[in-house]
C-alpha atoms as a PDB file:
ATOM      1  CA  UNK A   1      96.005 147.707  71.284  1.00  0.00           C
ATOM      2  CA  UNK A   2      94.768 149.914  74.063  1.00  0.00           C
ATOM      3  CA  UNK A   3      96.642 150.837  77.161  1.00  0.00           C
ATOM      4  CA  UNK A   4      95.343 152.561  80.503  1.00  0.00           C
ATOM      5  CA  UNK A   5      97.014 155.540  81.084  1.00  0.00           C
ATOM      6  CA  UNK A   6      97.427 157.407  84.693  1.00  0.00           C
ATOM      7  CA  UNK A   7      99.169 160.838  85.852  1.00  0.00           C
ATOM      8  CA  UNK A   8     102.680 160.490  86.653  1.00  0.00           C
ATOM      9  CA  UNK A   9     101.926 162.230  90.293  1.00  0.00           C
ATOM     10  CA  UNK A  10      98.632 159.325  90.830  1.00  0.00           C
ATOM     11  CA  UNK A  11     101.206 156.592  90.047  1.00  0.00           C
ATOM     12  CA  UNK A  12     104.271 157.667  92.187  1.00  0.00           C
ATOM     13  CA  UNK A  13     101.621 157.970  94.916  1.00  0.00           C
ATOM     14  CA  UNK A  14     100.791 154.924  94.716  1.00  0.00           C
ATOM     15  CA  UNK A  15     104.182 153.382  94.389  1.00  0.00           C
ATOM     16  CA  UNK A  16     105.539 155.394  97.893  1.00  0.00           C
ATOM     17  CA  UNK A  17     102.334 153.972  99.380  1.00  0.00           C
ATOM     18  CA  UNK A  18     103.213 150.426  98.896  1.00  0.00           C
ATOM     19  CA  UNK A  19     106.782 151.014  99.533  1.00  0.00           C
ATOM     20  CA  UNK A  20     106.219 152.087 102.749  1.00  0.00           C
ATOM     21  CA  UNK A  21     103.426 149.036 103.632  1.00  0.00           C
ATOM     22  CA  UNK A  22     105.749 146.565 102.401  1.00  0.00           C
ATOM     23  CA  UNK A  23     108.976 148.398 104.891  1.00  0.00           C
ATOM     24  CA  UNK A  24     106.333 148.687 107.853  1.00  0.00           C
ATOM     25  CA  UNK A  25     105.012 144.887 107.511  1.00  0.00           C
ATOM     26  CA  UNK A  26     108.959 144.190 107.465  1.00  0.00           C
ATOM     27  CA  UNK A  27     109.733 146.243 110.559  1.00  0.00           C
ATOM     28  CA  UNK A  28     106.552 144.408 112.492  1.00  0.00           C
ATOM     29  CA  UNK A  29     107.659 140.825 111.229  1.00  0.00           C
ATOM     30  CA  UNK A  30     110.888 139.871 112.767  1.00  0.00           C
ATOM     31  CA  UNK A  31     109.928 136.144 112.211  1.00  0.00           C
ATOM     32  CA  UNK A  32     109.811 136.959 108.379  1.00  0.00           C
ATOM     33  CA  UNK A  33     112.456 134.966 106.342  1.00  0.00           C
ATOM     34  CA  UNK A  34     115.341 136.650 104.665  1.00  0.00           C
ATOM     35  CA  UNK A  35     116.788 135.004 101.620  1.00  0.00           C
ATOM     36  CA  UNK A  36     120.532 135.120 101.720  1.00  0.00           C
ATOM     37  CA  UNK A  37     122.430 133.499  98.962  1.00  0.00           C
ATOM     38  CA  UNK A  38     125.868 133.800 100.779  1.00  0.00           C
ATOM     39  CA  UNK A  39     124.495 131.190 103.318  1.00  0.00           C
ATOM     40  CA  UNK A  40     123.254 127.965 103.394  1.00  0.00           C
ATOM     41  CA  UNK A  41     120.256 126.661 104.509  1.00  0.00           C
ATOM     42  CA  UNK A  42     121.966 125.106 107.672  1.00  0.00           C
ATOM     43  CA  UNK A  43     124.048 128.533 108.244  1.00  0.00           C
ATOM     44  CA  UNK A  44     120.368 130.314 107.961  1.00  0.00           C
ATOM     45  CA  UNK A  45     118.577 127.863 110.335  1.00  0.00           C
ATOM     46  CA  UNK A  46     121.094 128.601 112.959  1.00  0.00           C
ATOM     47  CA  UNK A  47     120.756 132.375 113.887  1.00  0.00           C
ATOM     48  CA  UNK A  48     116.324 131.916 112.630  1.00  0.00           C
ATOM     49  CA  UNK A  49     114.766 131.791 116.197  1.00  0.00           C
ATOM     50  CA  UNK A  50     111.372 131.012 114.788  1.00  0.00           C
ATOM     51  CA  UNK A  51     112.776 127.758 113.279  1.00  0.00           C
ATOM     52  CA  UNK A  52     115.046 127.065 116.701  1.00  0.00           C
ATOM     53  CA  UNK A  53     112.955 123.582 117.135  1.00  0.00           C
ATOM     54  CA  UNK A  54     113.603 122.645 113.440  1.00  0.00           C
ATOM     55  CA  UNK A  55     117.101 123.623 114.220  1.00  0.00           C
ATOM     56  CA  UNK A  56     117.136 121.246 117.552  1.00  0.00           C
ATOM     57  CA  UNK A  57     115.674 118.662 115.323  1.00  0.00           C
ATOM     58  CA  UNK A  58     118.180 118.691 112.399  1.00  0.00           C
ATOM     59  CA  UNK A  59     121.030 118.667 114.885  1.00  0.00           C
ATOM     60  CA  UNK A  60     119.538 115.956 116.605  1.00  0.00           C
ATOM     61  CA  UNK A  61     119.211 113.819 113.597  1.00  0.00           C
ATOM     62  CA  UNK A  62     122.691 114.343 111.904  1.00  0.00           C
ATOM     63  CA  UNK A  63     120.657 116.216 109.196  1.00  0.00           C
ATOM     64  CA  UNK A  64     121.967 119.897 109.679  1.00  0.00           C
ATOM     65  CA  UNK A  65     125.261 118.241 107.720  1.00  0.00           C
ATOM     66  CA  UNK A  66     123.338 117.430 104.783  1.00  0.00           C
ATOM     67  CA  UNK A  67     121.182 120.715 104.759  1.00  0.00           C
ATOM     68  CA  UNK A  68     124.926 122.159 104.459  1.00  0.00           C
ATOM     69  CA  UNK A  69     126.180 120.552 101.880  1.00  0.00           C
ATOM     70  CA  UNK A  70     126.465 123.560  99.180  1.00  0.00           C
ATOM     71  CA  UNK A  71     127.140 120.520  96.091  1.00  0.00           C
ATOM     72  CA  UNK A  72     123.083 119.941  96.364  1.00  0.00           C
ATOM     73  CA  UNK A  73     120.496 121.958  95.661  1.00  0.00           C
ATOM     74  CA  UNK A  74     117.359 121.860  98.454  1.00  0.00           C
ATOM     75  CA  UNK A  75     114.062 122.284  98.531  1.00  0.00           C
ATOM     76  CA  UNK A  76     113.151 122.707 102.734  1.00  0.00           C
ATOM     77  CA  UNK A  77     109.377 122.781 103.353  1.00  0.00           C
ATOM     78  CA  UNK A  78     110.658 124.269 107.055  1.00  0.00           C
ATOM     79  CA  UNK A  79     107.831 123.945 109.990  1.00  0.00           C
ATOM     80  CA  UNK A  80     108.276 126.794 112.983  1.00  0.00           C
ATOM     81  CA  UNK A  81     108.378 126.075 116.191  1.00  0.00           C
ATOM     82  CA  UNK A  82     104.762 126.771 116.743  1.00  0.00           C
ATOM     83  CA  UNK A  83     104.309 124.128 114.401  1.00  0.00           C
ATOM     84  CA  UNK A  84     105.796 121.383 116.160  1.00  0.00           C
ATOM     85  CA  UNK A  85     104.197 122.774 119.599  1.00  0.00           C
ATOM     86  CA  UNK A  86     101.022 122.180 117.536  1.00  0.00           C
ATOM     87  CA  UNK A  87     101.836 118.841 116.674  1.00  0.00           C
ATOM     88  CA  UNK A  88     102.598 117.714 120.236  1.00  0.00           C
ATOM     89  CA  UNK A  89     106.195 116.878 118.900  1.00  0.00           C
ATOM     90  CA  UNK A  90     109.180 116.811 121.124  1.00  0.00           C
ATOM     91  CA  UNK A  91     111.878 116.821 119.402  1.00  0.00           C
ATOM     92  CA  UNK A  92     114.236 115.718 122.329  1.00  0.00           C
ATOM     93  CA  UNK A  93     112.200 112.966 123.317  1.00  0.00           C
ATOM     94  CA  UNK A  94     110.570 111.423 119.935  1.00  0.00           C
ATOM     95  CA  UNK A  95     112.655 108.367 118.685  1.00  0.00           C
ATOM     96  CA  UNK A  96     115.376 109.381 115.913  1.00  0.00           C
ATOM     97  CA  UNK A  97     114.180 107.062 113.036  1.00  0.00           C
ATOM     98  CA  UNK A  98     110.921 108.263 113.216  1.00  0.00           C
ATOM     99  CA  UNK A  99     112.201 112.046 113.649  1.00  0.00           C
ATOM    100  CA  UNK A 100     114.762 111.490 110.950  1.00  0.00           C
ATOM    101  CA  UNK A 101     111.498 109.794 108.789  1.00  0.00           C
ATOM    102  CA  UNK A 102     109.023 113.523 109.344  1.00  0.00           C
ATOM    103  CA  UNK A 103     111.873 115.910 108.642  1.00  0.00           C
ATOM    104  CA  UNK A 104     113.206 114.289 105.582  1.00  0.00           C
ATOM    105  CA  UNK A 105     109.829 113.923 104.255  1.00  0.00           C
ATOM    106  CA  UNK A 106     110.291 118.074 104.364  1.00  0.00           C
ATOM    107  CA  UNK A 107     113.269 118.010 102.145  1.00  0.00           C
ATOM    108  CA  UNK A 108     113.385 117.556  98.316  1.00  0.00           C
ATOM    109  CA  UNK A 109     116.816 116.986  97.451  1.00  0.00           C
ATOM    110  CA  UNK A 110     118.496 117.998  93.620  1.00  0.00           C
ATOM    111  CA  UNK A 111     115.918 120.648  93.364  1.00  0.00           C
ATOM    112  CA  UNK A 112     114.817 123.977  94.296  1.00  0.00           C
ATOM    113  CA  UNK A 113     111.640 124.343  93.849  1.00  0.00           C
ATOM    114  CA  UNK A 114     110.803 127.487  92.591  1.00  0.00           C
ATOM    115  CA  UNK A 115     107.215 129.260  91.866  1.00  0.00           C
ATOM    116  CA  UNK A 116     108.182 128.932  87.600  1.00  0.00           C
ATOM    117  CA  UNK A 117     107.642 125.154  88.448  1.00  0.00           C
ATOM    118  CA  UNK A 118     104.326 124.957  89.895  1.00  0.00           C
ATOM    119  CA  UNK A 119     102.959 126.347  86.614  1.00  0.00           C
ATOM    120  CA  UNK A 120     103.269 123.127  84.959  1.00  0.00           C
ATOM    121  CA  UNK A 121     101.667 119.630  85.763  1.00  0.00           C
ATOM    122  CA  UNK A 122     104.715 118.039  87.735  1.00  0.00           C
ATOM    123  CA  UNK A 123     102.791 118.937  91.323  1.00  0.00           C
ATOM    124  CA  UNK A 124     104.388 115.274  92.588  1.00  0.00           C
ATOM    125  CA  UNK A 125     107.768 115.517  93.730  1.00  0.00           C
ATOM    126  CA  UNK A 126     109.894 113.015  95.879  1.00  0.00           C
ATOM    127  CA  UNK A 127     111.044 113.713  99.258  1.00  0.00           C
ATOM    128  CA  UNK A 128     114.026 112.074 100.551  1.00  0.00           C
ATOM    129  CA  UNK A 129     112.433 110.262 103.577  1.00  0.00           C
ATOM    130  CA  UNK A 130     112.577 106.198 102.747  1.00  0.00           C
ATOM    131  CA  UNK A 131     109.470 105.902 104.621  1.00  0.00           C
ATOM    132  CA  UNK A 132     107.498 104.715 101.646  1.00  0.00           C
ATOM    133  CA  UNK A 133     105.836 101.439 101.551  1.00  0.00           C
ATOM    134  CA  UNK A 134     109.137  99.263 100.388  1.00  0.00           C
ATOM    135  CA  UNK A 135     111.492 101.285 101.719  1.00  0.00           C
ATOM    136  CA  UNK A 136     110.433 103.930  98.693  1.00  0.00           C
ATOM    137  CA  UNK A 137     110.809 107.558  98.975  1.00  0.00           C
ATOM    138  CA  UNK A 138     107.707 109.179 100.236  1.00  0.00           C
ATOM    139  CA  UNK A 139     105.988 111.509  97.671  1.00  0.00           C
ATOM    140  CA  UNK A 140     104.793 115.033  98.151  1.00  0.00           C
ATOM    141  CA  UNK A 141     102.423 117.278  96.522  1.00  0.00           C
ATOM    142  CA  UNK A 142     102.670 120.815  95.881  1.00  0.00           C
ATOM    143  CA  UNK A 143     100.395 123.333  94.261  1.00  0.00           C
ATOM    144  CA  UNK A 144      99.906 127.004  93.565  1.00  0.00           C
ATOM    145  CA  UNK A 145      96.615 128.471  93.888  1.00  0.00           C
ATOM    146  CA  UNK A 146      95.177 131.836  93.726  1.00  0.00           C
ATOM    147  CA  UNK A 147      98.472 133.160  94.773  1.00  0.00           C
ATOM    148  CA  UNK A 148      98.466 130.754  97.626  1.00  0.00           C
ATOM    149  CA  UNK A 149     100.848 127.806  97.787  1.00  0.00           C
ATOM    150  CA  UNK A 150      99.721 124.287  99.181  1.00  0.00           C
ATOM    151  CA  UNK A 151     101.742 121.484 100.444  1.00  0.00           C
ATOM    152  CA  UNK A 152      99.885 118.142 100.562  1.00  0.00           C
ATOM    153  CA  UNK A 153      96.547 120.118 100.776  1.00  0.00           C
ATOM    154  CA  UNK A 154      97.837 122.409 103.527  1.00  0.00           C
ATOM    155  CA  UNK A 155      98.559 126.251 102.903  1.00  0.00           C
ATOM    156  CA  UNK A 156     102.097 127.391 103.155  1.00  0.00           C
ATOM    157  CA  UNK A 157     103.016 130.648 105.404  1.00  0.00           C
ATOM    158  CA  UNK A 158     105.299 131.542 102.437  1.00  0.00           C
ATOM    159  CA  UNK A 159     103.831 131.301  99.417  1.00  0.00           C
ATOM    160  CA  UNK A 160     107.302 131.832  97.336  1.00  0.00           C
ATOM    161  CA  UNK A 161     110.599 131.000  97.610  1.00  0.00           C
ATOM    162  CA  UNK A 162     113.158 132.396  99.744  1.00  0.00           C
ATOM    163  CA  UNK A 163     116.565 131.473  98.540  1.00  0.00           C
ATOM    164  CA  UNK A 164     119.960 130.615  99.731  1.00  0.00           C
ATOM    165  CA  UNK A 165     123.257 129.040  98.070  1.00  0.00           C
ATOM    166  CA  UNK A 166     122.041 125.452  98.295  1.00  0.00           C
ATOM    167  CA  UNK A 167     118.081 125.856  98.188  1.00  0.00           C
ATOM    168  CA  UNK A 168     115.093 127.283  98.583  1.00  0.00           C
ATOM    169  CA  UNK A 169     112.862 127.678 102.034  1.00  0.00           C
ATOM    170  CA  UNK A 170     109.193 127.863 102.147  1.00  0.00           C
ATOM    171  CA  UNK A 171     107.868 128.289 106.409  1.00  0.00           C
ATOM    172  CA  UNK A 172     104.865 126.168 107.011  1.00  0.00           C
ATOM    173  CA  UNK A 173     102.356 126.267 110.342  1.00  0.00           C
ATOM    174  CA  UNK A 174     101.888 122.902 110.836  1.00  0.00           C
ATOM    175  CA  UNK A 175     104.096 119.781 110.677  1.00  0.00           C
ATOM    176  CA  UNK A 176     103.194 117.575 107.134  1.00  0.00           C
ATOM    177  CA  UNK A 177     101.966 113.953 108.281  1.00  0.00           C
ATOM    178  CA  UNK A 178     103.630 111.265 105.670  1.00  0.00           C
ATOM    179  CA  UNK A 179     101.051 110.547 103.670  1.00  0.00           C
ATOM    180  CA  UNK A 180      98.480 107.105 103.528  1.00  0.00           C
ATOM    181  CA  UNK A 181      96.448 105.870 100.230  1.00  0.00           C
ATOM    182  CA  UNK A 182      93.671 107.799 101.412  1.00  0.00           C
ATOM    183  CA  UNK A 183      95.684 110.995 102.603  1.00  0.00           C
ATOM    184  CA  UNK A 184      96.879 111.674  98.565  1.00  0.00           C
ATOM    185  CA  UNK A 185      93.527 111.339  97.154  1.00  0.00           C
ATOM    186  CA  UNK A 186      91.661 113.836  99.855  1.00  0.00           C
ATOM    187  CA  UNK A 187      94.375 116.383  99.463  1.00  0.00           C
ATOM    188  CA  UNK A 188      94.554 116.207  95.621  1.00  0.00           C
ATOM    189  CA  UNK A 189      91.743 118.129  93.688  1.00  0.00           C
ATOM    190  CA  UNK A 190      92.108 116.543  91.280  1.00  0.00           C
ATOM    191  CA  UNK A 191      90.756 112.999  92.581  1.00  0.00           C
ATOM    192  CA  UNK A 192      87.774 114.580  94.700  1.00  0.00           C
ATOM    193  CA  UNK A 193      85.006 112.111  92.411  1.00  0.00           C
ATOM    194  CA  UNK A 194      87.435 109.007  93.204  1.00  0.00           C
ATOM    195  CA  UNK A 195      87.289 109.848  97.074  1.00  0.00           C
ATOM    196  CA  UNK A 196      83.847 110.219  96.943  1.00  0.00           C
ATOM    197  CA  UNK A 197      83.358 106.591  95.356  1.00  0.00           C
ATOM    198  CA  UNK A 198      85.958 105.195  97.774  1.00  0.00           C
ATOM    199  CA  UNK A 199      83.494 106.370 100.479  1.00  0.00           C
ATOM    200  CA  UNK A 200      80.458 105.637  99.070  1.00  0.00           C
ATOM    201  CA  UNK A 201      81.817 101.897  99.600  1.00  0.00           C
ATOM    202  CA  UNK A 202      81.959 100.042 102.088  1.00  0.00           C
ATOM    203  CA  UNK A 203      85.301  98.982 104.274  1.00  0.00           C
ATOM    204  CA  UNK A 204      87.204  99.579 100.701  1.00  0.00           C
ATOM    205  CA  UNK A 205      89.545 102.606 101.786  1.00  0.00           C
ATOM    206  CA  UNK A 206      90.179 100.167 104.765  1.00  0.00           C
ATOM    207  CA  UNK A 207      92.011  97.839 102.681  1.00  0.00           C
ATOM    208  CA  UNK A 208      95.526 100.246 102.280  1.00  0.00           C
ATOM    209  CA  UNK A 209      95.886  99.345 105.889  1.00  0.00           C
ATOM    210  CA  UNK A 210      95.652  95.491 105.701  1.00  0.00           C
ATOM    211  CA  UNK A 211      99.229  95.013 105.692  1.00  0.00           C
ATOM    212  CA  UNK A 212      99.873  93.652 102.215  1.00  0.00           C
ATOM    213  CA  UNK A 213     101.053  95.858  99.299  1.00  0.00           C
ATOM    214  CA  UNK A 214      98.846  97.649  96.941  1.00  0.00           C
ATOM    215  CA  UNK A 215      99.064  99.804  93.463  1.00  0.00           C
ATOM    216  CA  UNK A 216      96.248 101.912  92.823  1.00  0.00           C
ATOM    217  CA  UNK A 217      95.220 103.403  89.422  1.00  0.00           C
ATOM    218  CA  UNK A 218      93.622 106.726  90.984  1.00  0.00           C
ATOM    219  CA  UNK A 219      91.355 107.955  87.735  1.00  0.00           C
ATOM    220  CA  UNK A 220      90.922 112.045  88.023  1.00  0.00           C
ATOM    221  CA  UNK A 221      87.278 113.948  88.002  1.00  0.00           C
ATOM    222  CA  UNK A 222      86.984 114.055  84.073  1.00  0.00           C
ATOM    223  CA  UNK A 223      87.604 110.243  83.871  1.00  0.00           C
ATOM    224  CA  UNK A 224      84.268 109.779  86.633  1.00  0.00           C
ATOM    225  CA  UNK A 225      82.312 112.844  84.375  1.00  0.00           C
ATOM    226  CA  UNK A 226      82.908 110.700  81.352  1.00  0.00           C
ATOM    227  CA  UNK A 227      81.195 107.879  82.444  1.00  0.00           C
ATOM    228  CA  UNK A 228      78.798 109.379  84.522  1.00  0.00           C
ATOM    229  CA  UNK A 229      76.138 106.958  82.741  1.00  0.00           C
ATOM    230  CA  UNK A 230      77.571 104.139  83.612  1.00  0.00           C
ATOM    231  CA  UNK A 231      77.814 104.263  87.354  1.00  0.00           C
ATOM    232  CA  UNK A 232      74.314 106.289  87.529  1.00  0.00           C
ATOM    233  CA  UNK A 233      72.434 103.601  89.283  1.00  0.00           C
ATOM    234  CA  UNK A 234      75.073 101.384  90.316  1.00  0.00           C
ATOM    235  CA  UNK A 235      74.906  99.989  93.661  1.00  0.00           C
ATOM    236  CA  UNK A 236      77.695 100.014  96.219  1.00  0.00           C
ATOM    237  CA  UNK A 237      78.894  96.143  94.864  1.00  0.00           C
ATOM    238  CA  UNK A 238      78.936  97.147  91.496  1.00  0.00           C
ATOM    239  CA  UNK A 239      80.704 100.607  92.112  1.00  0.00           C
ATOM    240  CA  UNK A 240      83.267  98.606  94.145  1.00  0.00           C
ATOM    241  CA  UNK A 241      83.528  96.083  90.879  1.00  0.00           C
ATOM    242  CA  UNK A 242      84.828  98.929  89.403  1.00  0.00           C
ATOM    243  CA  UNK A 243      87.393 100.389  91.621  1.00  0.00           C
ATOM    244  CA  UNK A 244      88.721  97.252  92.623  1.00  0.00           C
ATOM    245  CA  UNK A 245      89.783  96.759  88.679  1.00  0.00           C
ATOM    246  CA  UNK A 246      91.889 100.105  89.426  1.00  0.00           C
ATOM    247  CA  UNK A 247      93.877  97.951  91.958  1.00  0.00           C
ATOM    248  CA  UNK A 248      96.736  95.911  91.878  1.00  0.00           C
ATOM    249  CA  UNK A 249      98.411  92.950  95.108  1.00  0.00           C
ATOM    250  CA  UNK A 250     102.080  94.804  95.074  1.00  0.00           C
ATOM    251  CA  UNK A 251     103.867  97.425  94.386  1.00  0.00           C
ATOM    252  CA  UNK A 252     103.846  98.025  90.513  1.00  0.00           C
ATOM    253  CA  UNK A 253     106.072 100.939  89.826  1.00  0.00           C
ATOM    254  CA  UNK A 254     107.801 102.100  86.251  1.00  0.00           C
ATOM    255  CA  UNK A 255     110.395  99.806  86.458  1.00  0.00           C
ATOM    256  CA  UNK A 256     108.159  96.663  86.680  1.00  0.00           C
ATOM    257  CA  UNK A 257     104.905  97.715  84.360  1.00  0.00           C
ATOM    258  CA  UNK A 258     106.479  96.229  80.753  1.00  0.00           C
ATOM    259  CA  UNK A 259     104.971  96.168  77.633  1.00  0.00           C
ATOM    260  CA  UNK A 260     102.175  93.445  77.060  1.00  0.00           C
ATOM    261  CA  UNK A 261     102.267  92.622  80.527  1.00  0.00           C
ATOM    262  CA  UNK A 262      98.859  91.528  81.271  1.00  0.00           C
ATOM    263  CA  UNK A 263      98.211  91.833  85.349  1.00  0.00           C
ATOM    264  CA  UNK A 264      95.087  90.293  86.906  1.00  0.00           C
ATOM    265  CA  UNK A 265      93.815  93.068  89.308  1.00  0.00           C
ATOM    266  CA  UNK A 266      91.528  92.297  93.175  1.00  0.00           C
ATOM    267  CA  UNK A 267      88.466  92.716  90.831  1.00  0.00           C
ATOM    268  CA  UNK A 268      90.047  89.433  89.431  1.00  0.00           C
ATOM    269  CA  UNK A 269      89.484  90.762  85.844  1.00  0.00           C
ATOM    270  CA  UNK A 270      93.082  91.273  84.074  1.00  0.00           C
ATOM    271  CA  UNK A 271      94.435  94.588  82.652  1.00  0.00           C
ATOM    272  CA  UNK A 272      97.277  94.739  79.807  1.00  0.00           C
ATOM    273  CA  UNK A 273     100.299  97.513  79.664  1.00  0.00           C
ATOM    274  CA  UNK A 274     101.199  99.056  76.349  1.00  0.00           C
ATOM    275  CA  UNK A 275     104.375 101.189  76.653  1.00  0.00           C
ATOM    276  CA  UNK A 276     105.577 103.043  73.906  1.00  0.00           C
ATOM    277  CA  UNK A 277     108.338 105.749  73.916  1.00  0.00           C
ATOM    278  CA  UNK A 278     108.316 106.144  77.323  1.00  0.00           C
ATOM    279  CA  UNK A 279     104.540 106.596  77.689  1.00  0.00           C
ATOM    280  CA  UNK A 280     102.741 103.863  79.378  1.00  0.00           C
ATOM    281  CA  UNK A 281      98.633 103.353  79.033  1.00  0.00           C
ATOM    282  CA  UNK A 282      96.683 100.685  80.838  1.00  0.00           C
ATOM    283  CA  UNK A 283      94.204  98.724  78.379  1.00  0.00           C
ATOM    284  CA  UNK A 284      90.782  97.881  80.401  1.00  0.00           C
ATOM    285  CA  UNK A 285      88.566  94.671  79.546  1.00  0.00           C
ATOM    286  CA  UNK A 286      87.396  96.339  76.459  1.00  0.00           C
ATOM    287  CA  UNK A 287      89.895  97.135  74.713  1.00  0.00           C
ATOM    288  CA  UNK A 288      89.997 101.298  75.707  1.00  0.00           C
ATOM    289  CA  UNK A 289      92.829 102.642  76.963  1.00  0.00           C
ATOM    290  CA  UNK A 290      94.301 105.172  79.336  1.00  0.00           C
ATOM    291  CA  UNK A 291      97.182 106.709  79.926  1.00  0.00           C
ATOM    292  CA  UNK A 292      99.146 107.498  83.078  1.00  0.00           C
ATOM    293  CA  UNK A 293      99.289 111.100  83.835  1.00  0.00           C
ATOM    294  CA  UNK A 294     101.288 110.987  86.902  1.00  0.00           C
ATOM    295  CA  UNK A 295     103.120 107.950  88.014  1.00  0.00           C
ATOM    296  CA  UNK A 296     105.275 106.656  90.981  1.00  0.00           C
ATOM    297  CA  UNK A 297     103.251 108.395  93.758  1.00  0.00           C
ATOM    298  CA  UNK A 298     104.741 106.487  97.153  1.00  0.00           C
ATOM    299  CA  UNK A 299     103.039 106.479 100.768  1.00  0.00           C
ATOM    300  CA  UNK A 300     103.316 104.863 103.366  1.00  0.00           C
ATOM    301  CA  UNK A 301     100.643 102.007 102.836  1.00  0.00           C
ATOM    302  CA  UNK A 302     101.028 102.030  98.884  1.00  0.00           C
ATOM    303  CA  UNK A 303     101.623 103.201  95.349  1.00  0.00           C
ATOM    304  CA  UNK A 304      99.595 105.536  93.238  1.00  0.00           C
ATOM    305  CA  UNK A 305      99.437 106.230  89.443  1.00  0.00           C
ATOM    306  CA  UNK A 306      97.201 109.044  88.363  1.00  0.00           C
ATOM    307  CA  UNK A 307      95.493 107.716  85.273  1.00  0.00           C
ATOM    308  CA  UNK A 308      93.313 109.937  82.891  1.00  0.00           C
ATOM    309  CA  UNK A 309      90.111 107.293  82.384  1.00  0.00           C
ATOM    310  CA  UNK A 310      87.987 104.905  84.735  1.00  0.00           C
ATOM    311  CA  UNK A 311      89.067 101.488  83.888  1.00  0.00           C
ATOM    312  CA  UNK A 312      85.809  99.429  82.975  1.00  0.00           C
ATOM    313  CA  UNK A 313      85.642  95.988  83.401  1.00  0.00           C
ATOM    314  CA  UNK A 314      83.829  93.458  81.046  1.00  0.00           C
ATOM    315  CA  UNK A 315      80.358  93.750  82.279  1.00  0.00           C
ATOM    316  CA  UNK A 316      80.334  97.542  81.753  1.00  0.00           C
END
């Protein structure tokens, strides 16, 4: 195996030139975090000007106690104050149980979230607001891309960790809006070809807000490239034949999907559930199955399970 090979004198160069970038973009950013692991996140927040809103909030909402508890580990997705100017949020003003609701939906408790973790596929993690439809903890998504970190879609100020003795901080620029149905699937990459059927019919993304419960088997891009031949053609009934048989009346989470459960879904077509060793796959009309890739996705107007195949009903 090759390596490059540069001068000695080229390479210290180069290393006294970033040293001193790296001290001048500190001596410019006062706002910048710094990672202290003899304090906690609360102890941090309190002497952080640029988080002196957050700070108000917390206080506000009893939640500086928890965020101080050095027993738990934190994950604190931490908005600055222009942030909530941005939002039009007054934290002084804005009822408590619905303040209480946004910040927790910043925290992940039991965890600190570090970079190591994005690498794998667990980019779902659960927040501890119980603003979920059911009284569920609200689901969040993180990602790491091209160096750049995304919460729910939206592109982090830090994009690594800064860490303390009960958790990990990441500053964002905008306050994170608890997520709808329709929210999850725009943000998520992943499910671009599903939000793209969704609005290529008619009043069907309207029904998360009905009122009632819903569970919604949310098929990724590959599942929509494999049967690109099917739904060539189809018109917008037929295409929302299909998606309805990807939705369920109620909230079916892993607790309540059993094995050989067969479910009749709005399509009015029924599905079966085959778990085995933990793993549980949906069986469509004809007898092919998928699997769920990601499950137990809460918002506020329903549940999601990332599934790796488009369900087909009978007719297809």
């Amino acid at each position: 195996m090759k390596f490059l090979k540069f001068p000695f004198t080229t390479l210290f160069f180069a290393l006294i030139v970033s040293m001193s970038f790296i001290a001048c973009e500190s001596d410019d950013d006062d706002d910048m975090i710094i990672a202290d692991k003899d304090k906690t996140i609360t102890e941090y927040l309190q002497t952080a000007e640029e988080f002196s809103t957050l700070r108000t909030a917390l206080d506000r909402t009893n939640l500086s106690a928890i965020l101080n508890d050095d027993d738990t580990d934190f994950t604190l997705f931490a908005p600055n104050n222009d942030a909530f100017a941005a939002a039009g949020i007054n934290v002084n003003e804005i009822d408590t149980d619905a303040l209480t609701d946004v910040l927790l939906y910043h925290v992940v408790a039991g965890n600190k979230i570090k970079e190591v973790d994005l690498l794998f596929d667990d980019r779902y993690y659960t927040t501890e607001s119980t603003a979920g439809i059911g009284g569920n903890k609200l689901s969040i998504m993180i990602d790491k891309e091209s160096g750049t970190l995304f919460i729910n879609g939206m592109a982090a100020i830090s994009d690594s960790e800064n860490d303390f003795d009960n958790g990990v901080i990441y500053e964002l620029g905008s306050v994170l809006a608890l997520p709808t149905v329709t929210s999850v699937i725009a943000n998520d990459a992943d499910l671009q070809n599903l939000e793209g059927a969704l609005s290529s019919v008619d009043g069907l993304a309207d029904t998360f807000d009905d009122g009632e419960e819903y569970t919604l088997f949310a098929p990724v891009n590959d599942g929509f490239d494999d049967i690109e031949d099917v739904v060539e053609g189809l018109n917008s009934d037929q295409l929302g034949s299909i998606l309805t048989y990807h939705l369920l009346e109620g909230i079916f989470n892993g607790d309540n999907l059993n094995d050989d459960d067969v479910i009749t879904t709005v399509n009015g077509e029924t599905i079966k559930i085959d778990v085995d060793f933990g793993n549980t796959e949906i069986e469509d009309a004809n007898g092919d199955k998928t699997r769920i890739k990601i499950g137990n996705i809460y918002t506020t107007n329903g549940l999601i399970h990332i599934i790796d195949d488009v369900l087909l009903p009978s007719e297809y």
